[in-house]
C-alpha atoms as a PDB file:
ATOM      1  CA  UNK A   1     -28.025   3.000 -31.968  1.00  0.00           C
ATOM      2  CA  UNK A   2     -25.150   5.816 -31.398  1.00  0.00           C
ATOM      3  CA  UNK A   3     -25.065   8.373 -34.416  1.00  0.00           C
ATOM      4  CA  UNK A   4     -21.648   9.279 -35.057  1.00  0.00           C
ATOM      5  CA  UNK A   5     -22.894  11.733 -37.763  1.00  0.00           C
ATOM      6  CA  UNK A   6     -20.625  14.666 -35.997  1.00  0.00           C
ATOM      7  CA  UNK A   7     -17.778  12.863 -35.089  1.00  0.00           C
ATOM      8  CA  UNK A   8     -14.217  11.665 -36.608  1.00  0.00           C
ATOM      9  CA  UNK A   9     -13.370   9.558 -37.699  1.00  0.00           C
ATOM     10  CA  UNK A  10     -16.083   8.534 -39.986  1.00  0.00           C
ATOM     11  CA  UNK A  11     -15.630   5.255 -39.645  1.00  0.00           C
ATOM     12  CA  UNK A  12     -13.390   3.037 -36.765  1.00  0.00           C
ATOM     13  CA  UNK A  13     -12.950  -0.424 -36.179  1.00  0.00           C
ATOM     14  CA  UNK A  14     -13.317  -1.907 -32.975  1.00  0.00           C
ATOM     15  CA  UNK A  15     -12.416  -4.987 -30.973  1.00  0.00           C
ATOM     16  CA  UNK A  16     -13.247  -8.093 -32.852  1.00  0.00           C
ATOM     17  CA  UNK A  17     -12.882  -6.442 -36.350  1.00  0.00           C
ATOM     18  CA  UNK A  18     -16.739  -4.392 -36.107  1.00  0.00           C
ATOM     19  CA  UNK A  19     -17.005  -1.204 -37.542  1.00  0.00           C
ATOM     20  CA  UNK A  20     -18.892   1.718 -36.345  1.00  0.00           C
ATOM     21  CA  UNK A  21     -19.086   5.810 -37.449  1.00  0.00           C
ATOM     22  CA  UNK A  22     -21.184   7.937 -39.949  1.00  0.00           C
ATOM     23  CA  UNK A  23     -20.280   5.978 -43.307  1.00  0.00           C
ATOM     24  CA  UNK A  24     -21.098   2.290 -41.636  1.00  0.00           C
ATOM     25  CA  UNK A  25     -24.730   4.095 -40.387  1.00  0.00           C
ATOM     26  CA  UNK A  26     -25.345   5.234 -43.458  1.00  0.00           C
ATOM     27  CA  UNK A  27     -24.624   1.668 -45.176  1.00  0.00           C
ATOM     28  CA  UNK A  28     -26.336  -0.291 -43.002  1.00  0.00           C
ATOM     29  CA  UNK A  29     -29.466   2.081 -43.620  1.00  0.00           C
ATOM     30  CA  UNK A  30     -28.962   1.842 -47.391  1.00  0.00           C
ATOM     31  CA  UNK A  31     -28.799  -2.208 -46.958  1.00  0.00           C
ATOM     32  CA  UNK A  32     -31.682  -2.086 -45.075  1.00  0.00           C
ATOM     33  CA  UNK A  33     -33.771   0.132 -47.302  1.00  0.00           C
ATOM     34  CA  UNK A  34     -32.738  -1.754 -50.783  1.00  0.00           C
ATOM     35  CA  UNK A  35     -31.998  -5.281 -49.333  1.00  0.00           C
ATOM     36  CA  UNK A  36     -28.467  -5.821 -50.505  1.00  0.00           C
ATOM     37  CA  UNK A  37     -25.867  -7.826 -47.869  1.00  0.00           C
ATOM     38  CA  UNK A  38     -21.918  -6.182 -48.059  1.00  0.00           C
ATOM     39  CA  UNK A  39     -18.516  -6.999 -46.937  1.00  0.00           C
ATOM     40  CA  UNK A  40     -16.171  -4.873 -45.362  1.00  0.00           C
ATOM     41  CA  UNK A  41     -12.263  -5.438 -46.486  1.00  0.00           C
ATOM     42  CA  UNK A  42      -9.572  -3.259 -45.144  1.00  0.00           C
ATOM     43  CA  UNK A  43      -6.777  -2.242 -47.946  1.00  0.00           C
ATOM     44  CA  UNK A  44      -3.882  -1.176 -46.101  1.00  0.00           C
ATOM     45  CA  UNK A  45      -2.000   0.085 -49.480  1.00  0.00           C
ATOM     46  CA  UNK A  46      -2.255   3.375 -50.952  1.00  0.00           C
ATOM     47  CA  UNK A  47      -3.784   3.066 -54.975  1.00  0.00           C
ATOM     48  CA  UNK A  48      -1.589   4.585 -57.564  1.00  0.00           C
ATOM     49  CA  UNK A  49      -0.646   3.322 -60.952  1.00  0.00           C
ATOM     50  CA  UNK A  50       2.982   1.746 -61.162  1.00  0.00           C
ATOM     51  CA  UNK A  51       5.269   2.011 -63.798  1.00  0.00           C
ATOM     52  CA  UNK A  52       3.278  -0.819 -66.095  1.00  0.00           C
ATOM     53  CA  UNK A  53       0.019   1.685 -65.621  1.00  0.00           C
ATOM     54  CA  UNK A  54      -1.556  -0.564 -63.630  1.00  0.00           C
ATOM     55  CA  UNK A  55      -3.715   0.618 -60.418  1.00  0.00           C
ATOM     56  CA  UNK A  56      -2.356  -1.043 -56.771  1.00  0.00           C
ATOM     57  CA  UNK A  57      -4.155  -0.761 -53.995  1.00  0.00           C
ATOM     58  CA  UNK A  58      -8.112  -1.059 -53.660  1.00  0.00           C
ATOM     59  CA  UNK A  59      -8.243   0.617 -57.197  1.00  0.00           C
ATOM     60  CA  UNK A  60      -6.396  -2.391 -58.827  1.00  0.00           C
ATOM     61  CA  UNK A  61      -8.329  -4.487 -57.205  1.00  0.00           C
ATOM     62  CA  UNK A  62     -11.709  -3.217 -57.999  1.00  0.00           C
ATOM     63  CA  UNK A  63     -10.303  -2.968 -61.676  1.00  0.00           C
ATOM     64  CA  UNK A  64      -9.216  -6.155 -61.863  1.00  0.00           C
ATOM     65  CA  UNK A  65     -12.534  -7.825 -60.352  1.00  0.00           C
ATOM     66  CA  UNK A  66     -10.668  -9.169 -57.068  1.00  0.00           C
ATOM     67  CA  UNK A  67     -13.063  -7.379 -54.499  1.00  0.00           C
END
């Protein structure tokens, strides 16, 4: 396996939606070592609270349980 632990971007998808760089190495060694599974959901909106004070982006939706 490639170590991209020098390169930019940390972390790049690929053709058919796979992910490779630093950050992915370092969770798939993490999974491996404490045996937990993970998903990996692109957010293409920035988080910031709106004028109600709620969170958008991959804020809100870790706040609000959706992810």
């Amino acid at each position: 396996m490639r170590s991209y632990s020098q390169e930019k971007p940390f972390v790049e998808e690929t053709a058919g939606n796979e992910y490779q760089g630093l950050f992915i190495d370092l969770l798939s060694s993490l999974s491996e070592m404490i045996r937990f599974n993970y998903d990996i959901r692109t957010i293409n909106e920035q988080s910031k609270k709106d004028a109600n004070g709620q969170w958008t982006g991959v804020v809100g939706k870790v706040t609000s349980r959706v992810l």
